[in-house]
C-alpha atoms as a PDB file:
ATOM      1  CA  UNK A   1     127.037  87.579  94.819  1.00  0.00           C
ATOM      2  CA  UNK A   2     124.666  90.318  95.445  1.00  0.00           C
ATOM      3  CA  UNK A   3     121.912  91.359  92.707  1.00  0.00           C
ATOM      4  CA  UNK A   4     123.966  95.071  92.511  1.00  0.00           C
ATOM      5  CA  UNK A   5     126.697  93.956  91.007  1.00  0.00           C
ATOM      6  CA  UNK A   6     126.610  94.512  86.635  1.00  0.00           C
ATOM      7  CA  UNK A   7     126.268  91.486  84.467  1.00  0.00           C
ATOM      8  CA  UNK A   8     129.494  90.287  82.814  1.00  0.00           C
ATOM      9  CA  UNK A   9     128.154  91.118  78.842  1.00  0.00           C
ATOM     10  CA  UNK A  10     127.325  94.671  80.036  1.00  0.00           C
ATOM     11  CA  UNK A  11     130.731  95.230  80.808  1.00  0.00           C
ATOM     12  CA  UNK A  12     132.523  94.166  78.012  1.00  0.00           C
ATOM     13  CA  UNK A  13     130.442  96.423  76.191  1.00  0.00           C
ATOM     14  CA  UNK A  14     131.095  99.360  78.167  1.00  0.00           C
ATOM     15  CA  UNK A  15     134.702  98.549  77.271  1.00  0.00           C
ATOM     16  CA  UNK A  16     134.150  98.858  73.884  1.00  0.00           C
ATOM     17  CA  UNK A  17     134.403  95.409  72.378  1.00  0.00           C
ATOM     18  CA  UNK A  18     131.438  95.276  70.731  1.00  0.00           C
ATOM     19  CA  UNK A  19     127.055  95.747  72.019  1.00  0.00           C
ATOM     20  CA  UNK A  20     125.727  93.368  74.563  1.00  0.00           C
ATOM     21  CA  UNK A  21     124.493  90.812  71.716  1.00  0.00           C
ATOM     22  CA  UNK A  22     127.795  90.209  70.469  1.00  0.00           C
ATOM     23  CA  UNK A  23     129.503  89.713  74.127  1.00  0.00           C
ATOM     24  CA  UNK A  24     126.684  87.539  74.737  1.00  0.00           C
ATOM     25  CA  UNK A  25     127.654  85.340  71.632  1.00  0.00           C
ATOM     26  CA  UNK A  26     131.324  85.470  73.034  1.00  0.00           C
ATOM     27  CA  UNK A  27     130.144  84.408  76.430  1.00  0.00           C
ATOM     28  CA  UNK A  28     128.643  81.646  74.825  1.00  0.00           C
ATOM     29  CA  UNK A  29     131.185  80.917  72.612  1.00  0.00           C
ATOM     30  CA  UNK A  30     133.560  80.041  75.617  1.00  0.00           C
ATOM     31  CA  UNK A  31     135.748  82.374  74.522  1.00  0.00           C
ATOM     32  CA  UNK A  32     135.334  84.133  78.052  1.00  0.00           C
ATOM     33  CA  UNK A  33     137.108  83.160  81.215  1.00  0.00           C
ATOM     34  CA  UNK A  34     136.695  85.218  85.132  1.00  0.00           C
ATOM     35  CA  UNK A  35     139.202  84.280  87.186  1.00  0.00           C
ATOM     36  CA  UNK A  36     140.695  81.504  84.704  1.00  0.00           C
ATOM     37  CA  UNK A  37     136.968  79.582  84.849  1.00  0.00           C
ATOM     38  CA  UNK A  38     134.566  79.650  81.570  1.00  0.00           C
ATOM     39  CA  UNK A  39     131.869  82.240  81.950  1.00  0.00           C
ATOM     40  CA  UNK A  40     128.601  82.111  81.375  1.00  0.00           C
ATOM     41  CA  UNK A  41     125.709  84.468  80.094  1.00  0.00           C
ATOM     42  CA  UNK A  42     123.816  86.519  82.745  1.00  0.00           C
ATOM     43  CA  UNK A  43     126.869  85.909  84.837  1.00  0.00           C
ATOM     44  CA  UNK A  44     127.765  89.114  87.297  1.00  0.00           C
ATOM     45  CA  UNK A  45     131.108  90.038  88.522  1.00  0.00           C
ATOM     46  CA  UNK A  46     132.455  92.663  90.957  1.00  0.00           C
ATOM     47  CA  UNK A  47     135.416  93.940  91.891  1.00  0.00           C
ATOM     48  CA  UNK A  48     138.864  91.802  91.394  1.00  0.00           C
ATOM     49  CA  UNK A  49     137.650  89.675  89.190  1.00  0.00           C
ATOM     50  CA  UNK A  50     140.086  88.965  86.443  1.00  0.00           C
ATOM     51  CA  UNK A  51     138.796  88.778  83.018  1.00  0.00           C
ATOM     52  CA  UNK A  52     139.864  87.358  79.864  1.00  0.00           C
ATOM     53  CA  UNK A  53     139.350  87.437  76.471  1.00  0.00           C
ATOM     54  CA  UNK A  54     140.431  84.546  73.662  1.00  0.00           C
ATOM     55  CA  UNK A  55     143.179  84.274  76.288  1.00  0.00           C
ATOM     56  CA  UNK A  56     144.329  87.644  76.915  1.00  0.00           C
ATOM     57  CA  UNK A  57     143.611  89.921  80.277  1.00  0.00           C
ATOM     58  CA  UNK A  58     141.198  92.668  79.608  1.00  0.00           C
ATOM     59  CA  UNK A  59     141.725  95.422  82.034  1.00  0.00           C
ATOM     60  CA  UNK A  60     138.413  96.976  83.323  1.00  0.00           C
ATOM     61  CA  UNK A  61     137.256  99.010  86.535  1.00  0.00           C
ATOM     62  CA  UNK A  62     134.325  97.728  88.364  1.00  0.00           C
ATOM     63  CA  UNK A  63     133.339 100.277  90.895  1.00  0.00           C
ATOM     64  CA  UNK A  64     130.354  99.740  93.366  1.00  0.00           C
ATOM     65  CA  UNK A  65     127.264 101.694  92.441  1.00  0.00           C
ATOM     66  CA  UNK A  66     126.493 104.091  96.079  1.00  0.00           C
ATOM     67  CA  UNK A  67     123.869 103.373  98.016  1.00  0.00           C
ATOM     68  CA  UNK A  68     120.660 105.063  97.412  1.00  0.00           C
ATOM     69  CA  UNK A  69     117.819 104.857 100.055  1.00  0.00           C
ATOM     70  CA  UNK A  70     113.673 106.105  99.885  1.00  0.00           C
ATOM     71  CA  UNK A  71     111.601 106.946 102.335  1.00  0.00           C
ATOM     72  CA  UNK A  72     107.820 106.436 100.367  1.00  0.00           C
ATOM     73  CA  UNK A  73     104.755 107.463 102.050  1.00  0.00           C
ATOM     74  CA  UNK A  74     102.270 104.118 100.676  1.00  0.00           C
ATOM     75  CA  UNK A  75      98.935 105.358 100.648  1.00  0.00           C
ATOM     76  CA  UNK A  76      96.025 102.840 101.092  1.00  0.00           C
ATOM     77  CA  UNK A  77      95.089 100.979  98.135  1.00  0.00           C
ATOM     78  CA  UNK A  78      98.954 100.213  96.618  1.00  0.00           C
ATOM     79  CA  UNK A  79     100.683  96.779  97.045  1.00  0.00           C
ATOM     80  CA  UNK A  80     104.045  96.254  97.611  1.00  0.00           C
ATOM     81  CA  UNK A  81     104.355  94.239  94.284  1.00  0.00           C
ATOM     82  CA  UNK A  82     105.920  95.367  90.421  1.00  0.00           C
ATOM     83  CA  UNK A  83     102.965  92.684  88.896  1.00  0.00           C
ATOM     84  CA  UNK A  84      99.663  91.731  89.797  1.00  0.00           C
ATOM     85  CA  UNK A  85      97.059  89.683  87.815  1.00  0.00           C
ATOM     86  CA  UNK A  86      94.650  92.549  88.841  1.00  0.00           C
ATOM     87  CA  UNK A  87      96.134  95.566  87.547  1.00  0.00           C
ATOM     88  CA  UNK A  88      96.344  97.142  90.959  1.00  0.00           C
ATOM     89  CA  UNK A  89      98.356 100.372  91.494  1.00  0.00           C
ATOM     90  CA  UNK A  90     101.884  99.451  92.777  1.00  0.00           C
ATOM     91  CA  UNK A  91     104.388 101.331  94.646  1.00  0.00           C
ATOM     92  CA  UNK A  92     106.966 101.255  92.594  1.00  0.00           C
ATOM     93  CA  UNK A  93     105.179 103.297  89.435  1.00  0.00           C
ATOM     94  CA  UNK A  94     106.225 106.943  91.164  1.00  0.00           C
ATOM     95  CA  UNK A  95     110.365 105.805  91.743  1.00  0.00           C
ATOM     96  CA  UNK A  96     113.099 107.681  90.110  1.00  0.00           C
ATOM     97  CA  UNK A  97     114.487 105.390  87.044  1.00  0.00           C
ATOM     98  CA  UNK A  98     117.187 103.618  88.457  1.00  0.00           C
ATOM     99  CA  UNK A  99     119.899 103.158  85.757  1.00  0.00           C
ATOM    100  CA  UNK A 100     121.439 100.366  87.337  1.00  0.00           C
ATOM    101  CA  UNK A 101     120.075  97.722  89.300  1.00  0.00           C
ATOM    102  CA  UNK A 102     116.636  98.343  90.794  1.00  0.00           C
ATOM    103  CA  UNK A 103     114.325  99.298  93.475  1.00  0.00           C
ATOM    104  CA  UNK A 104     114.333  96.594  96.459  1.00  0.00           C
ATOM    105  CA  UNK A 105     111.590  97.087  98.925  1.00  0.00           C
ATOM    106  CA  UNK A 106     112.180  97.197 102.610  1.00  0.00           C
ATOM    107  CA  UNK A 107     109.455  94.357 103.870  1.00  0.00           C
ATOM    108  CA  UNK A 108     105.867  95.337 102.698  1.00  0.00           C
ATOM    109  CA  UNK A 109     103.020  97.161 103.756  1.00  0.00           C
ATOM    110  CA  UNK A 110      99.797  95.325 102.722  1.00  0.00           C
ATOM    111  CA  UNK A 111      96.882  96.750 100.441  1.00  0.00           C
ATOM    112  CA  UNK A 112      95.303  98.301 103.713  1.00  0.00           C
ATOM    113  CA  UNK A 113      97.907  99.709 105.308  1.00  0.00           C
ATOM    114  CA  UNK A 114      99.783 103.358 104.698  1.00  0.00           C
ATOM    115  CA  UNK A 115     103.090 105.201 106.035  1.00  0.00           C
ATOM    116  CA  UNK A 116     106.373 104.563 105.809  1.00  0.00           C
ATOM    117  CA  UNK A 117     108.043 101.967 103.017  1.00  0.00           C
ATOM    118  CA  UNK A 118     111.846 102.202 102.605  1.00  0.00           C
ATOM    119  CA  UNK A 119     113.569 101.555  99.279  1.00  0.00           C
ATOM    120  CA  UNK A 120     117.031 101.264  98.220  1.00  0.00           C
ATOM    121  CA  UNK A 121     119.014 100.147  95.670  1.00  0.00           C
ATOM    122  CA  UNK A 122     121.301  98.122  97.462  1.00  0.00           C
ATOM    123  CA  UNK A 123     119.872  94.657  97.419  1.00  0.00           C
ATOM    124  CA  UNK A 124     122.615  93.252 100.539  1.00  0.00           C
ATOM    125  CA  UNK A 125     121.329  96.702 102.749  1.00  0.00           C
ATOM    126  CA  UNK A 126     117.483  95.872 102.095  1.00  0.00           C
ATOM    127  CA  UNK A 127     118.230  92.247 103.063  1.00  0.00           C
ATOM    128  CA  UNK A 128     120.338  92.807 106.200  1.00  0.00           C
ATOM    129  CA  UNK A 129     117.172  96.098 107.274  1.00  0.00           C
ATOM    130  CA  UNK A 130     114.838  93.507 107.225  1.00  0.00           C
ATOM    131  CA  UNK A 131     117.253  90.402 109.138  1.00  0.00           C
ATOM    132  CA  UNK A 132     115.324  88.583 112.232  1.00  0.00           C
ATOM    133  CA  UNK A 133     119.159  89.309 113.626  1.00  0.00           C
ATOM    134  CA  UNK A 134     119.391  93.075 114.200  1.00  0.00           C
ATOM    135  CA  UNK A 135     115.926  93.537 115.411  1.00  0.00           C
ATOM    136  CA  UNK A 136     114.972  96.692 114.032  1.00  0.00           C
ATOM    137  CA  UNK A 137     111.632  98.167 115.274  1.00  0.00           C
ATOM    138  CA  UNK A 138     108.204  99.021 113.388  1.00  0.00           C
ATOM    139  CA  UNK A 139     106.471 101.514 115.022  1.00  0.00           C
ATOM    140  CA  UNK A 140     102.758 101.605 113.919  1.00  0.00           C
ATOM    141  CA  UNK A 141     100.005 104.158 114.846  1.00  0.00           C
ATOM    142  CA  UNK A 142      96.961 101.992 114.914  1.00  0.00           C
ATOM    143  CA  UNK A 143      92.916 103.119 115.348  1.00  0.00           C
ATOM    144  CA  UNK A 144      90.407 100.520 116.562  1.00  0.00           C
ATOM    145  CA  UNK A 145      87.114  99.963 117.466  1.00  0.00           C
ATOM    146  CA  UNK A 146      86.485 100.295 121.108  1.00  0.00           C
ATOM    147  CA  UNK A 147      89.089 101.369 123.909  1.00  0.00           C
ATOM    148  CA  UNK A 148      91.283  98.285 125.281  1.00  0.00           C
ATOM    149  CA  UNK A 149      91.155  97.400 128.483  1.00  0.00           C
ATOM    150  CA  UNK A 150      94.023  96.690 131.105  1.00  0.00           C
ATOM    151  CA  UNK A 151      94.050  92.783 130.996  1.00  0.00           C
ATOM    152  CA  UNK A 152      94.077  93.275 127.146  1.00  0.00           C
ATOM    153  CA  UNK A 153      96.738  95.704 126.574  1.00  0.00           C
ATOM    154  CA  UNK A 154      98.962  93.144 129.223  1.00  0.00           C
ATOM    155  CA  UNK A 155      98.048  90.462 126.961  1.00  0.00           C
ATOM    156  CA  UNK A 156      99.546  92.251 123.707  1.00  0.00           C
ATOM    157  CA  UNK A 157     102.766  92.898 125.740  1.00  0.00           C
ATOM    158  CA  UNK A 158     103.181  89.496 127.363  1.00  0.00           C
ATOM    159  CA  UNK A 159     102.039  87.575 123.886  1.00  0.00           C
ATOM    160  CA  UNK A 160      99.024  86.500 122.151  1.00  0.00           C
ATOM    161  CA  UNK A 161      98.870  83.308 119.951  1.00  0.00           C
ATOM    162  CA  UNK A 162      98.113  83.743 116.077  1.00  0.00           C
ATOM    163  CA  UNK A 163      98.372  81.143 113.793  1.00  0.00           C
ATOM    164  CA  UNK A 164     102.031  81.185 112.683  1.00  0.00           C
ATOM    165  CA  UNK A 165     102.964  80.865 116.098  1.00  0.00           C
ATOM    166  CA  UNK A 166     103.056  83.577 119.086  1.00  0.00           C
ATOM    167  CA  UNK A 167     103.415  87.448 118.702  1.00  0.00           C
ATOM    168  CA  UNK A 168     103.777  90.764 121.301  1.00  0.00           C
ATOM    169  CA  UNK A 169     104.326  94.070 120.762  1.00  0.00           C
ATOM    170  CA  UNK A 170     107.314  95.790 122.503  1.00  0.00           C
ATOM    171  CA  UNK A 171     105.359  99.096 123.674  1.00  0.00           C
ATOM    172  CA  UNK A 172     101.979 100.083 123.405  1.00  0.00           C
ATOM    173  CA  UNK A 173     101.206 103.454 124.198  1.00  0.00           C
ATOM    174  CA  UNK A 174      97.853 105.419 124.336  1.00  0.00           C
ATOM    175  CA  UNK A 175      97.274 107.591 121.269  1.00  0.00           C
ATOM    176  CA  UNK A 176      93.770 109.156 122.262  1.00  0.00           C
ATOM    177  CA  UNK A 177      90.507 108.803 120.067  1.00  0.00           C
ATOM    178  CA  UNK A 178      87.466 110.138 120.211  1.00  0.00           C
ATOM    179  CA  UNK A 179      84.020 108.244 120.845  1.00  0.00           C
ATOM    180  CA  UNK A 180      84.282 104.347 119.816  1.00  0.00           C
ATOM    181  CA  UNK A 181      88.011 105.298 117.288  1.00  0.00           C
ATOM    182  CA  UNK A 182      90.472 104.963 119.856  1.00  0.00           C
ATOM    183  CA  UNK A 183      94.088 105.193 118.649  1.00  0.00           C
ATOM    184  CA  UNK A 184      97.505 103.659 119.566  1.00  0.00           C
ATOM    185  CA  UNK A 185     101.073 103.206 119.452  1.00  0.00           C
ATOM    186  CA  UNK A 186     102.695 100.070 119.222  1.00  0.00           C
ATOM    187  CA  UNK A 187     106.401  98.648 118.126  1.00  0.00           C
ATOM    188  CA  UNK A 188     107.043  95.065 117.118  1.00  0.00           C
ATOM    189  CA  UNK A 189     110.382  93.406 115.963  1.00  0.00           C
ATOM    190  CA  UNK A 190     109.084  91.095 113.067  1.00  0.00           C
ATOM    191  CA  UNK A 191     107.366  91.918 109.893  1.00  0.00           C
ATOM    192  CA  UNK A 192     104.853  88.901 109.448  1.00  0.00           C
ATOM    193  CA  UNK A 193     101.894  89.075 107.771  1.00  0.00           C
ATOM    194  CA  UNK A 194      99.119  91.536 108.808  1.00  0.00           C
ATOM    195  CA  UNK A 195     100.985  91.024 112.273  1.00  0.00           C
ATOM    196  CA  UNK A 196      99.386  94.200 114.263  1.00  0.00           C
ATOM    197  CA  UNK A 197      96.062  93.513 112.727  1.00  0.00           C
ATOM    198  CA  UNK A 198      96.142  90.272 113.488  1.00  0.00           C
ATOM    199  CA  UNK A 199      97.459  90.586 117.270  1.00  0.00           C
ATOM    200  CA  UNK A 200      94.181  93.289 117.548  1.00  0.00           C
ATOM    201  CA  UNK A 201      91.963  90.781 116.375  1.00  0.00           C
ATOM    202  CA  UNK A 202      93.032  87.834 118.899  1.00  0.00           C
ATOM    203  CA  UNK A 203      91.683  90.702 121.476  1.00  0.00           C
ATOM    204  CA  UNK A 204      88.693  91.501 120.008  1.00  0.00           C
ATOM    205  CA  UNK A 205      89.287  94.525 118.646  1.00  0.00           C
ATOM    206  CA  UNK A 206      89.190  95.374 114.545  1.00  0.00           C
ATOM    207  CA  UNK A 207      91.843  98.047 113.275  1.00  0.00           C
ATOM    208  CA  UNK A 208      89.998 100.709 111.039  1.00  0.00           C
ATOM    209  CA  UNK A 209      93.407 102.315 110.112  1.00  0.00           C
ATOM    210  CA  UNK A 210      97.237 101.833 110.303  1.00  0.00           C
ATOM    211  CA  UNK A 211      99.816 103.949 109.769  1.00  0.00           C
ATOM    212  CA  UNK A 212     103.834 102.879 109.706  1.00  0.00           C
ATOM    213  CA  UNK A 213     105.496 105.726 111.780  1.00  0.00           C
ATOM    214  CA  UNK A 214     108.682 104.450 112.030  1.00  0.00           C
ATOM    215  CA  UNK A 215     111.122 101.510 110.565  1.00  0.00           C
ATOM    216  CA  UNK A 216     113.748 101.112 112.834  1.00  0.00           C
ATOM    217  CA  UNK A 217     115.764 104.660 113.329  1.00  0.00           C
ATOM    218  CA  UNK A 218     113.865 106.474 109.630  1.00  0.00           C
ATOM    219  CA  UNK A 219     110.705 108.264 110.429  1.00  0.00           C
ATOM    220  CA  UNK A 220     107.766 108.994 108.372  1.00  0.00           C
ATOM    221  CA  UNK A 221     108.314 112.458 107.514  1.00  0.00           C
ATOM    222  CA  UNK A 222     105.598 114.829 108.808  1.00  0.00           C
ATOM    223  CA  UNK A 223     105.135 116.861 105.518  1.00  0.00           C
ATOM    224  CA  UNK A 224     105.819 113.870 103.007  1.00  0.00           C
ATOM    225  CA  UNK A 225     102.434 113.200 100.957  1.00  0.00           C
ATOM    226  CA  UNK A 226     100.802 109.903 101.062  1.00  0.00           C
ATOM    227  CA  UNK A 227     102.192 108.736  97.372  1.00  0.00           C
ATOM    228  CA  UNK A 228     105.596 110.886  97.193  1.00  0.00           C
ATOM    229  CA  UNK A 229     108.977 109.681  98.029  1.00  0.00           C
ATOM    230  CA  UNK A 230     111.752 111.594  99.403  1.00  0.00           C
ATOM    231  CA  UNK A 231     115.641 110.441  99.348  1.00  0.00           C
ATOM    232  CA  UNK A 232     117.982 110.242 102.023  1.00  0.00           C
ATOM    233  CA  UNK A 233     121.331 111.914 101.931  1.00  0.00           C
ATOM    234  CA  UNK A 234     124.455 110.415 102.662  1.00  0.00           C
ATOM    235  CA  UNK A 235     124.757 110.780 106.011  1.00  0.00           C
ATOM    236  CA  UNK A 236     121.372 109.501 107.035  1.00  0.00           C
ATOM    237  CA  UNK A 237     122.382 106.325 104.547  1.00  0.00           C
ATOM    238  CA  UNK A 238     125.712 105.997 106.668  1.00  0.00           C
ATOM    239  CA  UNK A 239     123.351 105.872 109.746  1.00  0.00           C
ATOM    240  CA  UNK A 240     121.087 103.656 108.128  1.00  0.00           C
ATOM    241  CA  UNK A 241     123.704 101.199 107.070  1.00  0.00           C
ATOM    242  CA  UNK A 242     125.115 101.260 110.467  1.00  0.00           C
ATOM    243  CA  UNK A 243     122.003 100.251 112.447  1.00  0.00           C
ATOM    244  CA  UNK A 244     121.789  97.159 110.038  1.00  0.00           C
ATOM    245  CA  UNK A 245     125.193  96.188 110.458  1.00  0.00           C
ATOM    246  CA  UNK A 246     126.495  96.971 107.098  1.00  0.00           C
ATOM    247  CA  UNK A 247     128.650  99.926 107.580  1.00  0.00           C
ATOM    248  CA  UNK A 248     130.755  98.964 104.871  1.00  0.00           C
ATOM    249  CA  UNK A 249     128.134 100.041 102.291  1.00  0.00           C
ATOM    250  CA  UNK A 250     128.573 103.297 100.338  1.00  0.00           C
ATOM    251  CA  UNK A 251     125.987 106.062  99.954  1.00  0.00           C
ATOM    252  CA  UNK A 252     125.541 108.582  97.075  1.00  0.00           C
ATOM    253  CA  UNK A 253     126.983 111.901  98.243  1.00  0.00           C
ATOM    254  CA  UNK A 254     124.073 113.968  97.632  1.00  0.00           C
ATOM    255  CA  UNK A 255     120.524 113.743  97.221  1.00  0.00           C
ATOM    256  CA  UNK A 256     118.696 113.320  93.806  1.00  0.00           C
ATOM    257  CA  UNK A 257     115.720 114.828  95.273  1.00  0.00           C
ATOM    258  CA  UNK A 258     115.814 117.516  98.282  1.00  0.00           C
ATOM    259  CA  UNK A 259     113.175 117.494 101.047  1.00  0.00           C
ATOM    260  CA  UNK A 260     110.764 119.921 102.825  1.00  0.00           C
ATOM    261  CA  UNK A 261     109.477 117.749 105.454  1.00  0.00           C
ATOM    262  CA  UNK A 262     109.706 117.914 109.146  1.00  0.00           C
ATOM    263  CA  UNK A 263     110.067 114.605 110.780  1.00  0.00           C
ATOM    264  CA  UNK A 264     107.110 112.715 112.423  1.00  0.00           C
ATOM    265  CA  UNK A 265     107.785 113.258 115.820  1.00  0.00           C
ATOM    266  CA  UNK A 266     110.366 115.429 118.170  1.00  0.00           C
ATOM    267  CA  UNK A 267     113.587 113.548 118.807  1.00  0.00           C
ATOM    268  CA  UNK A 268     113.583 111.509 122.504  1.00  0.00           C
ATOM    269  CA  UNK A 269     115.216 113.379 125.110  1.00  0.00           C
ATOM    270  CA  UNK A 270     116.940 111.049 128.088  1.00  0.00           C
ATOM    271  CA  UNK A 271     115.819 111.767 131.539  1.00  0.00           C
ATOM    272  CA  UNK A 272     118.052 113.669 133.480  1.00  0.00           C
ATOM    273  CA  UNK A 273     119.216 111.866 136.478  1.00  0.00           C
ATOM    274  CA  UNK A 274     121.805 112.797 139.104  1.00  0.00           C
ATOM    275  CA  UNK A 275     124.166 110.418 137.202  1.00  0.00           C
ATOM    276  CA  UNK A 276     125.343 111.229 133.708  1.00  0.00           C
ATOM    277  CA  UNK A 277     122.106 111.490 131.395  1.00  0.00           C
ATOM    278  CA  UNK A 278     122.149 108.496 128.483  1.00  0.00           C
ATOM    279  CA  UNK A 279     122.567 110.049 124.972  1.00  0.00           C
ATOM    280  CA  UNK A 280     119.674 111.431 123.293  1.00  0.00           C
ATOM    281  CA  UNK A 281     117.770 109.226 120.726  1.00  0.00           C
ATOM    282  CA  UNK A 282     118.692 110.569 117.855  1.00  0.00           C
ATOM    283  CA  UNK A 283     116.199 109.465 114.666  1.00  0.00           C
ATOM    284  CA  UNK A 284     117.406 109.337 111.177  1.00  0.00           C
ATOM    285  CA  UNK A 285     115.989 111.754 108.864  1.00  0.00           C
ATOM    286  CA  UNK A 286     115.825 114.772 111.244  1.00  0.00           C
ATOM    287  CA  UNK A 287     118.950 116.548 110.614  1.00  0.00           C
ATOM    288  CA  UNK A 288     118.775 115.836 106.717  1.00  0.00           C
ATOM    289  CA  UNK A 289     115.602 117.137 106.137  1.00  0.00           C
ATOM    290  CA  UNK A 290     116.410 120.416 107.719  1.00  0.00           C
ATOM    291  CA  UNK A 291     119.698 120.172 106.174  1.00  0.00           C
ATOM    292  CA  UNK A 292     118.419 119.957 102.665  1.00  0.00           C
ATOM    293  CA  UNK A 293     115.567 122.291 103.225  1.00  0.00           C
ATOM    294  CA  UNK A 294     118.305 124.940 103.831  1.00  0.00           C
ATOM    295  CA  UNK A 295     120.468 124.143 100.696  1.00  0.00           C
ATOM    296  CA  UNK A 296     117.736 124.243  98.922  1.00  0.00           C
ATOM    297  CA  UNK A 297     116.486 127.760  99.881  1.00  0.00           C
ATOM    298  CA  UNK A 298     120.731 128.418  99.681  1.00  0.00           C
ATOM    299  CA  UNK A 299     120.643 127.719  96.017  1.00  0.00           C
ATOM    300  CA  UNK A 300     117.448 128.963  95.064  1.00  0.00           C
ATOM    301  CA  UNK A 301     119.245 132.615  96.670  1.00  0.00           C
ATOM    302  CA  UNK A 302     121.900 132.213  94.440  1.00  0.00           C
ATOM    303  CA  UNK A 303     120.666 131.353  91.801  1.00  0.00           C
ATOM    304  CA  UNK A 304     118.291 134.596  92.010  1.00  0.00           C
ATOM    305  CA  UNK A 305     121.258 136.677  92.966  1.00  0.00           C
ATOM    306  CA  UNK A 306     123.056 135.795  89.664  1.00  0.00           C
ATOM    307  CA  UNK A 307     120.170 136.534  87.373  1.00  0.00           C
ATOM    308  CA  UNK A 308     119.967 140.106  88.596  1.00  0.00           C
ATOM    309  CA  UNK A 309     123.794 140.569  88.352  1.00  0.00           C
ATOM    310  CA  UNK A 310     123.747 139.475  84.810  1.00  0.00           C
END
């Protein structure tokens, strides 16, 4: 059962037999059945689960909290952690309270490393995002040390050998540079351990910075602060779900917080053949960012337009 759904003594109470204490004492009690076995404390239930107390059915409505999805810009010097021994900063000390459940990471960014870190409070969609199975890209724009040469960049492609077994990247693209800070950009399919950083290394080549562009179809936004978060709105969560196979999922149906960003990069036009061109890659993000930007300067009209009138 996933981590979203509510805990059995937190329901009772919001039924109004008594605080959490005293349905905790009933749970143990055994005076507590779901679905005609004894319950137990901490237990969680969702929807059609029948419930009974000393015996008799006690109607309630369980109803799946929507989906809510982040897109966090980590700056250097954060980890991807709610405790640490050290006292670092964490990521997850700017989030909006959740009131239910909590904020799941999507993978991790290590201490070094900036961009892009999704966050959502659906616990099955952060699990199925990061899946071996659906294969969702990182796109990373990395600087290092010295330009890389031919046989090199057809050795990241092809496969180098790291110690937890072999790696490539998927694309590697020239990002430009100037003097010995050359930059590029490279995609990869797995989220192991300082991967990119690693695969740079088995070239010869150190990586002074690295930036998360992209995690699967959700950009970075362009104008999103390194340490501010911005939420997605429902139909970039349907999209979302969708490319992780998990369509079923519902998403809240409007943001908590609106946007002003533009997104990271232009979306990828197909090239026009003589045939019929392949649909445009479209990049979650985009449309709601724009989208929001313009409600937002909507209602601040409005709301502008009724203070003179009254």
């Amino acid at each position: 059962m996933s981590d979203d759904s509510p805990k059995l003594h937190k329901v009772l109470a919001q039924s109004g037999l008594g605080s959490r204490l005293e349905m905790e004492r009933l749970i143990g009690e055994g005076r507590i059945t779901v679905n005609d076995e004894l319950a137990h404390v901490g237990q969680r239930i969702q929807f059609g689960d029948r419930i009974k107390v000393n015996g008799r059915a006690l109607p309630v409505r369980i109803q799946a909290m929507p989906v809510r999805v982040l897109a966090y810009h980590k700056p250097v010097g954060e980890i991807v952690s709610r405790d640490d021994p050290q006292n670092r900063p964490t990521v997850f000390r700017k989030l909006p309270r959740l009131y239910q459940g909590k904020w799941q990471a999507v993978g991790r960014l290590d201490l070094n490393t900036e961009g892009l870190l999704l966050f959502t409070s659906s616990g099955e969609l952060a699990n199925k995002l990061m899946h071996p199975r659906f294969g969702l890209e990182r796109e990373y724009a990395v600087r290092v040390l010295g330009a890389l040469s031919n046989i090199e960049k057809e050795k990241l492609l092809s496969g180098v050998n790291l110690e937890d077994g072999p790696a490539r990247f998927g694309s590697l693209e020239d990002g430009g540079g100037e003097g010995a800070n050359c930059w590029y950009r490279v995609t990869i399919q797995e989220g192991r351990n300082r991967e990119v950083r690693r695969m740079f290394e088995a070239v010869g080549h150190a990586v002074s910075r690295l930036i998360r562009i992209r995690y699967g179809k959700m950009v970075l936004p362009r104008g999103l602060k390194r340490g501010d978060w911005m939420e997605l709105d429902a139909a970039d969560i349907e999209q979302l779900t969708r490319s992780a196979g998990a369509s079923h999922l519902g998403a809240a149906k409007t943001p908590h917080k609106p946007a002003v960003a533009k997104p990271a990069q232009p979306r990828r036009m197909a090239t026009k053949t003589s045939k019929a061109a392949a649909p445009k890659e479209v990049f979650i993000g985009a449309d709601s960012l724009a989208r929001q930007r313009r409600d937002q300067k909507t209602s601040a009209a409005r709301s502008k337009s009724r203070t003179r009138k009254g």
